[in-house]
N, C-alpha and C. Protein backbone atom coordinates (compact mmCIF):
# COMPACT_ATOMS: atom_id res chain seq x y z
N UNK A 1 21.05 23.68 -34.39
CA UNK A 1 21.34 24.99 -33.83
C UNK A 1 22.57 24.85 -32.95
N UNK A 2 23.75 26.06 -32.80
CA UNK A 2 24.57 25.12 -32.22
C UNK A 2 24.97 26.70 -31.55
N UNK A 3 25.88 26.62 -30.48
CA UNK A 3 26.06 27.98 -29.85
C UNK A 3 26.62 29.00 -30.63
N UNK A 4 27.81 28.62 -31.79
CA UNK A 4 28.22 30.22 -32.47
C UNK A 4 27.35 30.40 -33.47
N UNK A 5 26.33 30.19 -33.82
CA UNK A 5 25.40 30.37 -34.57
C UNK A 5 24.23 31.28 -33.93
N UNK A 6 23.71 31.08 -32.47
CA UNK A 6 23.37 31.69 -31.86
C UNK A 6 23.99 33.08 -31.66
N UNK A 7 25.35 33.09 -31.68
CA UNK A 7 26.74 33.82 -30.82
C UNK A 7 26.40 35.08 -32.00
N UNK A 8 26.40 34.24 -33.12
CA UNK A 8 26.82 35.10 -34.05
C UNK A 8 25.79 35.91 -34.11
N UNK A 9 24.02 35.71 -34.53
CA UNK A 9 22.76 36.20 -34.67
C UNK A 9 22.99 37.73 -33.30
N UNK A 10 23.38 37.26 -32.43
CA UNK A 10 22.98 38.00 -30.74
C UNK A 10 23.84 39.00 -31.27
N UNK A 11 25.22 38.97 -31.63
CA UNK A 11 26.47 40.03 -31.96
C UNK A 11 25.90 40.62 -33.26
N UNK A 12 25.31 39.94 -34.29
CA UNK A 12 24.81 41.16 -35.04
C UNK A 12 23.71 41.90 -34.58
N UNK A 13 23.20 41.58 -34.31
CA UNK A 13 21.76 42.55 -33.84
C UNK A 13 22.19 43.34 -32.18
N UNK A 14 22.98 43.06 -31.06
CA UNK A 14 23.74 43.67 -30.46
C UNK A 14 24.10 44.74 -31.12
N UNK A 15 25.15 44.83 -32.09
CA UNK A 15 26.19 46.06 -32.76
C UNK A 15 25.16 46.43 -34.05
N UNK A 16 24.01 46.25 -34.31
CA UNK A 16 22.98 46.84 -35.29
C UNK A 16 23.36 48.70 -35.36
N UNK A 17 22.94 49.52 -36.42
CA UNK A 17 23.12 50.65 -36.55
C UNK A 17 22.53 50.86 -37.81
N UNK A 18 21.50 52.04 -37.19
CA UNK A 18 21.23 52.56 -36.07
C UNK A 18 20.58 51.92 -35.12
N UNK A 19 20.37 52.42 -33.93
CA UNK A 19 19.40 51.39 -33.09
C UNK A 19 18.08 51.13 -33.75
N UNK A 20 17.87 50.06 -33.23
CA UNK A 20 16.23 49.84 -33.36
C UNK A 20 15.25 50.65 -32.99
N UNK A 21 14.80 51.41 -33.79
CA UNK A 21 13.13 52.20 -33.80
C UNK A 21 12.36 51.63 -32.58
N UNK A 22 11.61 52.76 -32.37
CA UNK A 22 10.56 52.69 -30.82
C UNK A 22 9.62 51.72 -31.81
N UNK A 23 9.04 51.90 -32.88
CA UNK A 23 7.97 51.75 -33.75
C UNK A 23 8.15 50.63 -35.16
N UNK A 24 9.36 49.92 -35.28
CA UNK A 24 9.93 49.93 -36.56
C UNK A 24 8.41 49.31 -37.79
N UNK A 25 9.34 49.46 -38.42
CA UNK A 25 8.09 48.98 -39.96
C UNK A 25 8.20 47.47 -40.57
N UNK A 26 9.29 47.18 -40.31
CA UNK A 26 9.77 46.08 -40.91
C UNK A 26 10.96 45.42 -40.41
N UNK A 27 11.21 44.42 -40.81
CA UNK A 27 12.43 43.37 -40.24
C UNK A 27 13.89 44.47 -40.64
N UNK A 28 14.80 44.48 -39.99
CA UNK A 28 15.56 44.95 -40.26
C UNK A 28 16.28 44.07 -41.33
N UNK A 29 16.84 43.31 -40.94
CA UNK A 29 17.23 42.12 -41.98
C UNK A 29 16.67 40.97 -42.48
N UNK A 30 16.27 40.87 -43.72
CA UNK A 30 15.11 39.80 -43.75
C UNK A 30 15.94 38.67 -44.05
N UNK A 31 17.11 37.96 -44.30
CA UNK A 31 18.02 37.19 -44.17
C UNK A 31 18.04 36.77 -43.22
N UNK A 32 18.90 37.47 -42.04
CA UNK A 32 18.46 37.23 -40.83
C UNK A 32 17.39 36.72 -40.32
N UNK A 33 16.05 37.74 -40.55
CA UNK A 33 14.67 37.51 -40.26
C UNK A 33 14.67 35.42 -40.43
N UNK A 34 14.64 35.10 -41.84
CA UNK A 34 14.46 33.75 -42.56
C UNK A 34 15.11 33.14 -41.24
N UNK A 35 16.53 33.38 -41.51
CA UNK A 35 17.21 32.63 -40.26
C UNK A 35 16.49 31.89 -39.06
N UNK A 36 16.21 32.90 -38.25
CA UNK A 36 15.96 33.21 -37.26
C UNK A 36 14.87 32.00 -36.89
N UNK A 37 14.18 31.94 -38.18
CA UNK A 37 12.49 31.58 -38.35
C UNK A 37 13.01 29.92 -38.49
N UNK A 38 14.04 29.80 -39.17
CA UNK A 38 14.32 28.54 -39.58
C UNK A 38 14.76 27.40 -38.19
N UNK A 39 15.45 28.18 -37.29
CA UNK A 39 16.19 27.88 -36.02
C UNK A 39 14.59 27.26 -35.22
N UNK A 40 13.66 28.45 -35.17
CA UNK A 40 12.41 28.57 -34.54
C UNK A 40 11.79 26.78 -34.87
N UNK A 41 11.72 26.68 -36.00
CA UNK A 41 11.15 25.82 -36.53
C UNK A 41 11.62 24.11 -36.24
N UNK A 42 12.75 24.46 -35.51
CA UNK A 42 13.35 23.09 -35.36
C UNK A 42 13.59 22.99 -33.95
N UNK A 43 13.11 24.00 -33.19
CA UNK A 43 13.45 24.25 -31.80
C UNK A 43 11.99 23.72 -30.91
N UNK A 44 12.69 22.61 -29.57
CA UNK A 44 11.77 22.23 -28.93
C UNK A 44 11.16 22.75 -27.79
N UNK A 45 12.10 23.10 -27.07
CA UNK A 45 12.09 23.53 -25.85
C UNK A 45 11.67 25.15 -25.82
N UNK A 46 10.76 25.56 -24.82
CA UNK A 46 10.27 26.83 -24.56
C UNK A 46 11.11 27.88 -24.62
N UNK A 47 12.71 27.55 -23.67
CA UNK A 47 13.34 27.98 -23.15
C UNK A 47 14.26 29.06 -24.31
N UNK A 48 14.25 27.67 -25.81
CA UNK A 48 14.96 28.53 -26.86
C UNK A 48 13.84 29.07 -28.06
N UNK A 49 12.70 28.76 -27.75
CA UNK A 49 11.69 29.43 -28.59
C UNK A 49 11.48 30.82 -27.72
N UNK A 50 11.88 31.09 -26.79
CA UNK A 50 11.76 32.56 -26.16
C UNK A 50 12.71 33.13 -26.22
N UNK A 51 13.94 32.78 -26.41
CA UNK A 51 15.25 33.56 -27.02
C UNK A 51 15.17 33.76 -28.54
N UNK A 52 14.40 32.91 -29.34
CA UNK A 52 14.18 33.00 -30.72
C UNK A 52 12.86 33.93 -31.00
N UNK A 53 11.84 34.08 -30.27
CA UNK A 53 11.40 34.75 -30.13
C UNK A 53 12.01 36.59 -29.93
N UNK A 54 12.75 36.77 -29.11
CA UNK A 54 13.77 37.85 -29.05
C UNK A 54 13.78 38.12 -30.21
N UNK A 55 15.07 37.28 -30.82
CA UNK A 55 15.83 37.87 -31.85
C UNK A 55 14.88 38.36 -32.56
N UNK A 56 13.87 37.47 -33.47
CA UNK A 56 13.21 38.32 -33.82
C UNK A 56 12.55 39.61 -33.65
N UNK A 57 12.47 39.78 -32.64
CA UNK A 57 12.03 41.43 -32.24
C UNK A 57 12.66 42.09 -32.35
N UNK A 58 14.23 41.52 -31.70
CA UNK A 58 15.44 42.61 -32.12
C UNK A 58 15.72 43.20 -33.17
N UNK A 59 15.66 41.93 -34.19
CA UNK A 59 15.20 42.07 -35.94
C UNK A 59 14.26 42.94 -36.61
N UNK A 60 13.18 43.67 -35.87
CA UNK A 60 12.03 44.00 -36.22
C UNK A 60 11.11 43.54 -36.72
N UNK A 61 11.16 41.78 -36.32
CA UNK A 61 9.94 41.32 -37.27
C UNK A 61 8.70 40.93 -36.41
N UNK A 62 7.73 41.59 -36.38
CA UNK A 62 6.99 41.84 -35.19
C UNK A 62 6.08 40.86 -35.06
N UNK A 63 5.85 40.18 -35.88
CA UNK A 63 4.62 39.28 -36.51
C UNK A 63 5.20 37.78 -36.09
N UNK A 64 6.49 37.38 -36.49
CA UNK A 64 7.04 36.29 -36.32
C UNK A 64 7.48 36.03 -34.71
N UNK A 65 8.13 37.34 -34.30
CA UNK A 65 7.78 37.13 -32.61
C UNK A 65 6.93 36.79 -31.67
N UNK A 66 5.81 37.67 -32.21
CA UNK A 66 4.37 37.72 -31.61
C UNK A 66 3.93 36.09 -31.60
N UNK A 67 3.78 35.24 -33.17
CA UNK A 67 3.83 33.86 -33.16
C UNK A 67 4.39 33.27 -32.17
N UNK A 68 5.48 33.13 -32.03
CA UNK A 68 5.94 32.54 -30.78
C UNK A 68 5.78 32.79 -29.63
N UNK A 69 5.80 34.20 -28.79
CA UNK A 69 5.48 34.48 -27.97
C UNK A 69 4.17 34.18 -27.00
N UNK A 70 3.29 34.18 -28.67
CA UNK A 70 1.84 33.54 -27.83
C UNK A 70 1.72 32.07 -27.67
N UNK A 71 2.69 31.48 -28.27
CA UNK A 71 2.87 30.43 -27.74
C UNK A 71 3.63 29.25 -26.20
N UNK A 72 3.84 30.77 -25.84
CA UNK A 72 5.01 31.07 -24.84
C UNK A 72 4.07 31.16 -23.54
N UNK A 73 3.56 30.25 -22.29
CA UNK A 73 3.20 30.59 -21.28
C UNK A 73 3.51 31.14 -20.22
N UNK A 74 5.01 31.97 -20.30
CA UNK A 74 5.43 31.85 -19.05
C UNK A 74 5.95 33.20 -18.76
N UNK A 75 6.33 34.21 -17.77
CA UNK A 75 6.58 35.22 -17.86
C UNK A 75 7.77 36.09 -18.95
N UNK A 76 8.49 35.28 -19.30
CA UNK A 76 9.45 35.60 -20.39
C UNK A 76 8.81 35.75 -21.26
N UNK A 77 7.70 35.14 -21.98
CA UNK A 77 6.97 35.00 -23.05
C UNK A 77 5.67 36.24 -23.17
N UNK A 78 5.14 36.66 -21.88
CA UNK A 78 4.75 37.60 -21.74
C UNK A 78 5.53 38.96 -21.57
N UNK A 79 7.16 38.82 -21.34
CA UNK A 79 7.76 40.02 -21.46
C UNK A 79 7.86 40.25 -23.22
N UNK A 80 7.88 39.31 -23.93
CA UNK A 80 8.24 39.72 -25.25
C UNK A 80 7.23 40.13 -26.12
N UNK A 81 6.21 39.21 -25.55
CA UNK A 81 4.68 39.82 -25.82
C UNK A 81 4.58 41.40 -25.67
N UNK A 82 4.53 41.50 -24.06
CA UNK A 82 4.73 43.19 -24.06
C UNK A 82 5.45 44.18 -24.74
N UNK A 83 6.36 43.85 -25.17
CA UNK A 83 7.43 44.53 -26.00
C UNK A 83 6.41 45.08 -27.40
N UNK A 84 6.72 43.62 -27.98
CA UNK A 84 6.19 43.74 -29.10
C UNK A 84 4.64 44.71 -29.13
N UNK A 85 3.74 44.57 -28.46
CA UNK A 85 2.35 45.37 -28.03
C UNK A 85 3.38 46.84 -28.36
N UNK A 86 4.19 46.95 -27.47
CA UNK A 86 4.40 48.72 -27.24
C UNK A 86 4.80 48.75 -28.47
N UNK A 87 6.20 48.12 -29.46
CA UNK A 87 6.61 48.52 -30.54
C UNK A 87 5.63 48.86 -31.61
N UNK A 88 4.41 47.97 -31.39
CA UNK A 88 3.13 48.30 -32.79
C UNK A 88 2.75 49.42 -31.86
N UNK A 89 2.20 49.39 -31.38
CA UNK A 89 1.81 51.05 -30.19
C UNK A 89 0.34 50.79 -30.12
N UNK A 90 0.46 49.50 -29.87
CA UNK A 90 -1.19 49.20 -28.68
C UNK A 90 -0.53 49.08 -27.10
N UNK A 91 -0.85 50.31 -27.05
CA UNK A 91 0.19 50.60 -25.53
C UNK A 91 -0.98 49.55 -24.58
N UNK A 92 -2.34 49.88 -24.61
CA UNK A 92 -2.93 49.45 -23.73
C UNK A 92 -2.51 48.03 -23.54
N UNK A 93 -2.48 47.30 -24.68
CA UNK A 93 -2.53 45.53 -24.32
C UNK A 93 -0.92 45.31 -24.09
N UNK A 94 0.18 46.45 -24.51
CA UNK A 94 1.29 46.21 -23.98
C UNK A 94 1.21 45.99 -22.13
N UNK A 95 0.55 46.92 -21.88
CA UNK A 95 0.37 47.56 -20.65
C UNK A 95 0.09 45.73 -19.80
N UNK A 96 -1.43 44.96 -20.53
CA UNK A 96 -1.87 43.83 -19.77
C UNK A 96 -0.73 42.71 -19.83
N UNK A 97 0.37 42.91 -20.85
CA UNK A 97 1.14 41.76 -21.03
C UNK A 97 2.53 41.75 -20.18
N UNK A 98 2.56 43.57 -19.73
CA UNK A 98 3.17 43.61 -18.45
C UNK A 98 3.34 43.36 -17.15
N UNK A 99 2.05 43.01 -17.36
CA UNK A 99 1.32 42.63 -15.90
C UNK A 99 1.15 41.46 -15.35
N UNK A 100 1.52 40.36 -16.75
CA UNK A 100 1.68 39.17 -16.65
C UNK A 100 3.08 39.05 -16.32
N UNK A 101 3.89 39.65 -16.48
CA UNK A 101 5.52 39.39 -16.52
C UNK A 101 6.24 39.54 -14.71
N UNK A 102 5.69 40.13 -14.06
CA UNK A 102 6.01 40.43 -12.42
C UNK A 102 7.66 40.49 -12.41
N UNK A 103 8.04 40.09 -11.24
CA UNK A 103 9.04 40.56 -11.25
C UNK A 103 9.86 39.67 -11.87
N UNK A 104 10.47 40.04 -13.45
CA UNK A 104 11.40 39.15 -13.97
C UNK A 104 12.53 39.51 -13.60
N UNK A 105 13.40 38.32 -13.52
CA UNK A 105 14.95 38.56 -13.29
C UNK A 105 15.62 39.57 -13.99
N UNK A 106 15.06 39.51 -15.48
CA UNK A 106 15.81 40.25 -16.28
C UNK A 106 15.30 42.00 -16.16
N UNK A 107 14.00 42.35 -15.59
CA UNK A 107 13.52 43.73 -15.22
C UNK A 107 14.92 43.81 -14.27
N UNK A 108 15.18 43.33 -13.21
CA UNK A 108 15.74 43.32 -12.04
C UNK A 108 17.22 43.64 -12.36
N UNK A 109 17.40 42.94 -13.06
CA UNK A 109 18.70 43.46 -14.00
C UNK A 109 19.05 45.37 -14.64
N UNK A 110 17.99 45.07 -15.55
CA UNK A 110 17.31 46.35 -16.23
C UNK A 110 17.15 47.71 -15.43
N UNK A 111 16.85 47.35 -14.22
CA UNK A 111 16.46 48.65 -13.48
C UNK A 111 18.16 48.82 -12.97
N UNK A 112 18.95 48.24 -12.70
CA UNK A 112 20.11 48.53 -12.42
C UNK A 112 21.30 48.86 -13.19
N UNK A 113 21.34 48.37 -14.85
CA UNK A 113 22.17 49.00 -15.85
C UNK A 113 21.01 50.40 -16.48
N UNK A 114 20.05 50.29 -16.56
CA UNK A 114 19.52 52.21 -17.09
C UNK A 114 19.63 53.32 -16.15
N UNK A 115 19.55 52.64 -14.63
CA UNK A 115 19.53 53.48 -13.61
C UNK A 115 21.68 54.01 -14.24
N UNK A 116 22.40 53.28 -14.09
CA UNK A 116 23.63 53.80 -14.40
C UNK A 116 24.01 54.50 -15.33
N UNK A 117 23.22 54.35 -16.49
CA UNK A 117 23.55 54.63 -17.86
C UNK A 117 22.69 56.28 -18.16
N UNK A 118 21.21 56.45 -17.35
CA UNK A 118 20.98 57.42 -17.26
C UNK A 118 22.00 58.63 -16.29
N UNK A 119 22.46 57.64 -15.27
CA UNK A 119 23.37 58.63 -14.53
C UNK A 119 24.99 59.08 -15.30
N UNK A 120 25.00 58.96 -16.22
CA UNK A 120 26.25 59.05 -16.88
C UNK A 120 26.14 59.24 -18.83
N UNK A 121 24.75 59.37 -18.91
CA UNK A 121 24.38 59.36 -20.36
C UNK A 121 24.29 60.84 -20.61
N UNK A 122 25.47 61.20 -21.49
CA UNK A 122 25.67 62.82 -21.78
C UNK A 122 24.57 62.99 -22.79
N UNK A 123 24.11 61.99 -23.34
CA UNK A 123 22.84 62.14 -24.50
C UNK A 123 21.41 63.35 -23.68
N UNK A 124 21.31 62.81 -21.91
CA UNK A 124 20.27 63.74 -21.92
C UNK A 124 21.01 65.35 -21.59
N UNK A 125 21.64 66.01 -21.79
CA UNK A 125 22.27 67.66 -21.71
C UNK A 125 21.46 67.58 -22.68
N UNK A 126 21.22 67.00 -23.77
CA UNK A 126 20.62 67.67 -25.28
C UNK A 126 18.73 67.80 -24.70
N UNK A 127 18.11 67.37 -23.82
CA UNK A 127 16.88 67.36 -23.79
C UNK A 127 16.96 68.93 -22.25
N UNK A 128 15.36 69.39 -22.26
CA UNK A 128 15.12 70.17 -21.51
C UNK A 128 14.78 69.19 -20.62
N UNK A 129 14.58 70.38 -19.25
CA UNK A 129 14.42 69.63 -18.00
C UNK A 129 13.49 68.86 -17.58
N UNK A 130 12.45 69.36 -18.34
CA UNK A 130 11.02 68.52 -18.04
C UNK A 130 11.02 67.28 -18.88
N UNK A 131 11.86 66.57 -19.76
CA UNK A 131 12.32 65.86 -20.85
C UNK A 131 13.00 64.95 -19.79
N UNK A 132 14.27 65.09 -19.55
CA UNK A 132 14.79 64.89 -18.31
C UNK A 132 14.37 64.29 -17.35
N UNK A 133 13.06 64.86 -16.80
CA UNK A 133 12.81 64.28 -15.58
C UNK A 133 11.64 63.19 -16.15
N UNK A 134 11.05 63.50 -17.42
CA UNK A 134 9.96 62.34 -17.78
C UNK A 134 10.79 61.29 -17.90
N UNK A 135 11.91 60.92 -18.79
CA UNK A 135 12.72 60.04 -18.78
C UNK A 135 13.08 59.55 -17.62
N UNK A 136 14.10 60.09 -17.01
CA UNK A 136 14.36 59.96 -15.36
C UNK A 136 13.01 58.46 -15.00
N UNK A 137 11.94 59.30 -14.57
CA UNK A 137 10.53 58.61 -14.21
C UNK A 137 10.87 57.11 -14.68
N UNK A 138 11.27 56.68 -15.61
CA UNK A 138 11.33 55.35 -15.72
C UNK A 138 11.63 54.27 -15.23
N UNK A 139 12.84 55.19 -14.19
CA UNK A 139 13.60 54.36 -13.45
C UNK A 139 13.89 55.08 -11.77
N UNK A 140 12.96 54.24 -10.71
CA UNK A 140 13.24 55.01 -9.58
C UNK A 140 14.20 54.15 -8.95
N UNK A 141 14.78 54.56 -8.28
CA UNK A 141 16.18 53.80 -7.68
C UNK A 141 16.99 53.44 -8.76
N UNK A 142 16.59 51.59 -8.44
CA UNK A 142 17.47 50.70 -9.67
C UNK A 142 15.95 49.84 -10.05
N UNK A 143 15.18 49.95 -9.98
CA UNK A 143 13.79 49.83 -10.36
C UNK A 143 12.84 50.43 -11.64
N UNK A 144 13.03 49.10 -12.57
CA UNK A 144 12.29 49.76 -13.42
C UNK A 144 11.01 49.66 -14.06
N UNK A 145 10.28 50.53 -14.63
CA UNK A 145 8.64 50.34 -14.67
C UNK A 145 8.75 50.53 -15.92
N UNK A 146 8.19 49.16 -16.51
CA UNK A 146 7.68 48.81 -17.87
C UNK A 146 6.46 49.68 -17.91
N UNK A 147 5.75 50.16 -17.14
CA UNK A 147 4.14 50.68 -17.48
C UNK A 147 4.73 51.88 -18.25
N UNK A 148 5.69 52.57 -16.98
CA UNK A 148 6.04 54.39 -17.48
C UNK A 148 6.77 54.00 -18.59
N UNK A 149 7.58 53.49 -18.97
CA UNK A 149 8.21 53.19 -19.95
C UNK A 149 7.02 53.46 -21.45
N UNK A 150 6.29 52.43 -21.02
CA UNK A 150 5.28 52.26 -21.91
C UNK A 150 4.62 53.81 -22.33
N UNK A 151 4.28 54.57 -21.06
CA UNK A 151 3.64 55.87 -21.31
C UNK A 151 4.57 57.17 -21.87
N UNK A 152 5.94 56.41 -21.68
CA UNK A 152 6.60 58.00 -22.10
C UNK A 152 6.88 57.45 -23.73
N UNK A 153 7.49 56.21 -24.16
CA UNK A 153 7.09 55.65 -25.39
C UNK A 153 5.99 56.10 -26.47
N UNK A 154 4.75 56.15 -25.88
CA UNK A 154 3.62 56.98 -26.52
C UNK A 154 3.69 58.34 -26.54
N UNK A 155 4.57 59.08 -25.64
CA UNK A 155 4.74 60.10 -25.74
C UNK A 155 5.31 60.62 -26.49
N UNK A 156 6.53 59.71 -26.57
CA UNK A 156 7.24 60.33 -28.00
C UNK A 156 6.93 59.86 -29.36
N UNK A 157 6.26 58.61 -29.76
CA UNK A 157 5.59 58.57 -30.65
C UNK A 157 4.27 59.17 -31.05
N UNK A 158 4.01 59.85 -29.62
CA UNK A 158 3.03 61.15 -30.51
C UNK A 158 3.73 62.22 -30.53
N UNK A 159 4.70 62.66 -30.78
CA UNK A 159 5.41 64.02 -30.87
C UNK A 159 5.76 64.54 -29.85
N UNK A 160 5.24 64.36 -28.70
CA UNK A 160 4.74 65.08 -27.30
C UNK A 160 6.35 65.35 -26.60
N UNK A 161 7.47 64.94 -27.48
CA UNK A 161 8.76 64.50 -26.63
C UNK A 161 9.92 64.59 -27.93
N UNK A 162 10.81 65.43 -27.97
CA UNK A 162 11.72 66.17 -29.19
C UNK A 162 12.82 64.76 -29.81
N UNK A 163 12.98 64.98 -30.64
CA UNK A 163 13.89 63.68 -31.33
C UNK A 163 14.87 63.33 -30.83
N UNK A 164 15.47 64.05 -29.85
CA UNK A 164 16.53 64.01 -29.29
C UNK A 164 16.02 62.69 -27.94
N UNK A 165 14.73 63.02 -27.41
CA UNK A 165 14.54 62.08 -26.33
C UNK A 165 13.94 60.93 -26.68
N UNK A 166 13.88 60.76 -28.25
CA UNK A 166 13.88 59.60 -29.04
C UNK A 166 14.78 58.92 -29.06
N UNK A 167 16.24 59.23 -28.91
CA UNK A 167 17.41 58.44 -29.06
C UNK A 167 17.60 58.09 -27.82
N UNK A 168 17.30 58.78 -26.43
CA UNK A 168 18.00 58.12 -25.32
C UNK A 168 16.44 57.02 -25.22
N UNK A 169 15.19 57.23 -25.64
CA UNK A 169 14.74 56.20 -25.45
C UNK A 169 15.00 54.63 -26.51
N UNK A 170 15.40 55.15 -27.17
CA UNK A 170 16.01 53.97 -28.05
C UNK A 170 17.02 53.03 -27.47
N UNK A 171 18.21 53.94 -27.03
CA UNK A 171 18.97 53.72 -26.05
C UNK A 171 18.73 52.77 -24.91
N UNK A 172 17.76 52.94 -24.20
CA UNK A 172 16.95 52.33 -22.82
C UNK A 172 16.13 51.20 -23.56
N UNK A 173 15.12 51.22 -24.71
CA UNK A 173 14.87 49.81 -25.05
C UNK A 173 16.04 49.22 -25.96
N UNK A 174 17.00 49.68 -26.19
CA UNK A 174 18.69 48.59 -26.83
C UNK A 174 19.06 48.14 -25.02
N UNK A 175 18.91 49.08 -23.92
CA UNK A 175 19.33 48.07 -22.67
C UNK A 175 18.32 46.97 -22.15
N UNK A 176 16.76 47.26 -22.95
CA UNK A 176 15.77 46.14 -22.72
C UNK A 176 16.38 44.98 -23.01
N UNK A 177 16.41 45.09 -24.42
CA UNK A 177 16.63 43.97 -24.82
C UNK A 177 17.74 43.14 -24.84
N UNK A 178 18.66 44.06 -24.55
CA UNK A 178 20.02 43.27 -24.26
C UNK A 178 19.60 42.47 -22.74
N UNK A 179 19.08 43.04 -22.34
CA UNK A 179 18.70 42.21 -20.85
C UNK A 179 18.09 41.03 -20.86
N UNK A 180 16.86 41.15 -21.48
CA UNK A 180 16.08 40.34 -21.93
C UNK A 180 16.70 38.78 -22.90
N UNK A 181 17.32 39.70 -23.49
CA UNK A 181 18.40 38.69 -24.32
C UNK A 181 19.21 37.67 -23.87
N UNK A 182 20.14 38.17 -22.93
CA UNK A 182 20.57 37.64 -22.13
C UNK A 182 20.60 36.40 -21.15
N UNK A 183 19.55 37.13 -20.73
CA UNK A 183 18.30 36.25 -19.58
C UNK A 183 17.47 34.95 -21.08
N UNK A 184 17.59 35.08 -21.66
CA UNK A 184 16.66 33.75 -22.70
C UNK A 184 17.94 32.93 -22.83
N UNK A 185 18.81 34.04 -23.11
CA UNK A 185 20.48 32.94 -23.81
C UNK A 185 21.16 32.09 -22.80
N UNK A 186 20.59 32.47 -21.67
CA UNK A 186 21.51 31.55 -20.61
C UNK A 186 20.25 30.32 -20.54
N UNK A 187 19.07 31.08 -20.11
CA UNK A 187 18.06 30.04 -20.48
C UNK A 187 18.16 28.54 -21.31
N UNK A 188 18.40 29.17 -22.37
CA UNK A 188 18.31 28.09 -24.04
C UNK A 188 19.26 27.43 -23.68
N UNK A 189 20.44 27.99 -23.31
CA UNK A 189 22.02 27.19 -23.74
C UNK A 189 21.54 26.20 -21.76
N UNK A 190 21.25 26.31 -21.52
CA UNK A 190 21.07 25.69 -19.94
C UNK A 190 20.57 24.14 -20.78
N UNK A 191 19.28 24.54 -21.48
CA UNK A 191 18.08 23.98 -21.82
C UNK A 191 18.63 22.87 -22.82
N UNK A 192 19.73 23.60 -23.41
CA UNK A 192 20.46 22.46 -24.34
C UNK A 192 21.95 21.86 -24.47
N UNK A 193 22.03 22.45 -23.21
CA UNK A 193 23.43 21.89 -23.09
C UNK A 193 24.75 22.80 -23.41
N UNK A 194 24.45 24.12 -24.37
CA UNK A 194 25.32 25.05 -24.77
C UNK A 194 25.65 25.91 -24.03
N UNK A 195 26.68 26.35 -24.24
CA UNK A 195 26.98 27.86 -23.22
C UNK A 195 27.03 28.56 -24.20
N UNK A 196 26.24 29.86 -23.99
CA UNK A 196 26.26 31.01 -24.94
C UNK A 196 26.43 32.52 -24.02
């Protein structure tokens, strides 16, 4: 595994289109997917089985993440855990795998690029006000809550929330995971000597 190989996986699924589904069905790229799995398989250290873990999620392959993840003891491993919970939409056990995660660096991050991006995201003019402010809710200050996240998520995968506030939530989990991402890639490349 070597860093532009990494470089390269992170920049495609980064610039992916359309974003990644609240819900998806399947791997977005199952090439990729293989990839991904193959890296996994030769990888020792926690540090890059939880960034490999990622990608795959980023990928949509929910099953091959989850594998790793539960193999994963440590709060990173429970953030991807959680993810994955909300993307199948067992909100509840998303909810317990949040709870394992406390305050990660990379939330800490997170609450401070959505807090900006909601303040400057012309995407919500298209939602009504009460739309607006459920979204909003996600993020108080520069603080952000995986739980509400989790609950307005179900909201719009039950209809309860117009297609339009489907995309800025898409939007907000593409800044999850870029965070999240991030936070594993400095991890791994620490872990092995690479800078990525």
């Amino acid at each position: 595994m070597t860093q532009p190989e990494i470089q390269t996986i992170i920049d495609q699924l980064t610039h992916r289109s359309p974003l990644q589904r609240l819900s998806p069905l399947e791997a977005w790229d199952r090439a990729l997917d293989d990839h991904i799995a193959e890296l996994a398989a030769k990888a020792e250290r926690n540090a890059v089985l939880a960034l490999l873990s990622g990608l795959h999620l980023w990928n949509d392959s929910l099953d091959r993440s989850h594998t790793i993840s539960q193999e994963l003891s440590d709060a990173t491993g429970s953030y991807w855990h959680g993810i994955m919970h909300r993307m199948e939409k067992d909100y509840s056990n998303a909810k317990y795998w949040f709870h394992q995660v406390g305050n990660h660096p990379a939330i800490m991050e997170l609450g401070a690029e959505a807090a900006k991006w909601l303040s400057e995201a012309d995407e919500l003019e298209l939602l009504t006000d009460s739309e607006q402010e459920t979204i909003r809710s996600i993020v108080k200050g520069e603080k952000w809550d995986p739980y509400r996240f989790v609950d307005v998520v179900a909201a719009s995968e039950g209809g309860r929330l117009s297609e339009a506030s489907r995309g800025v939530l898409e939007q907000l989990q593409w800044l999850e995971m870029s965070s999240l991402i991030r936070y594993c890639a400095a991890r791994a490349a620490n872990a092995m000597n690479l800078q990525v």
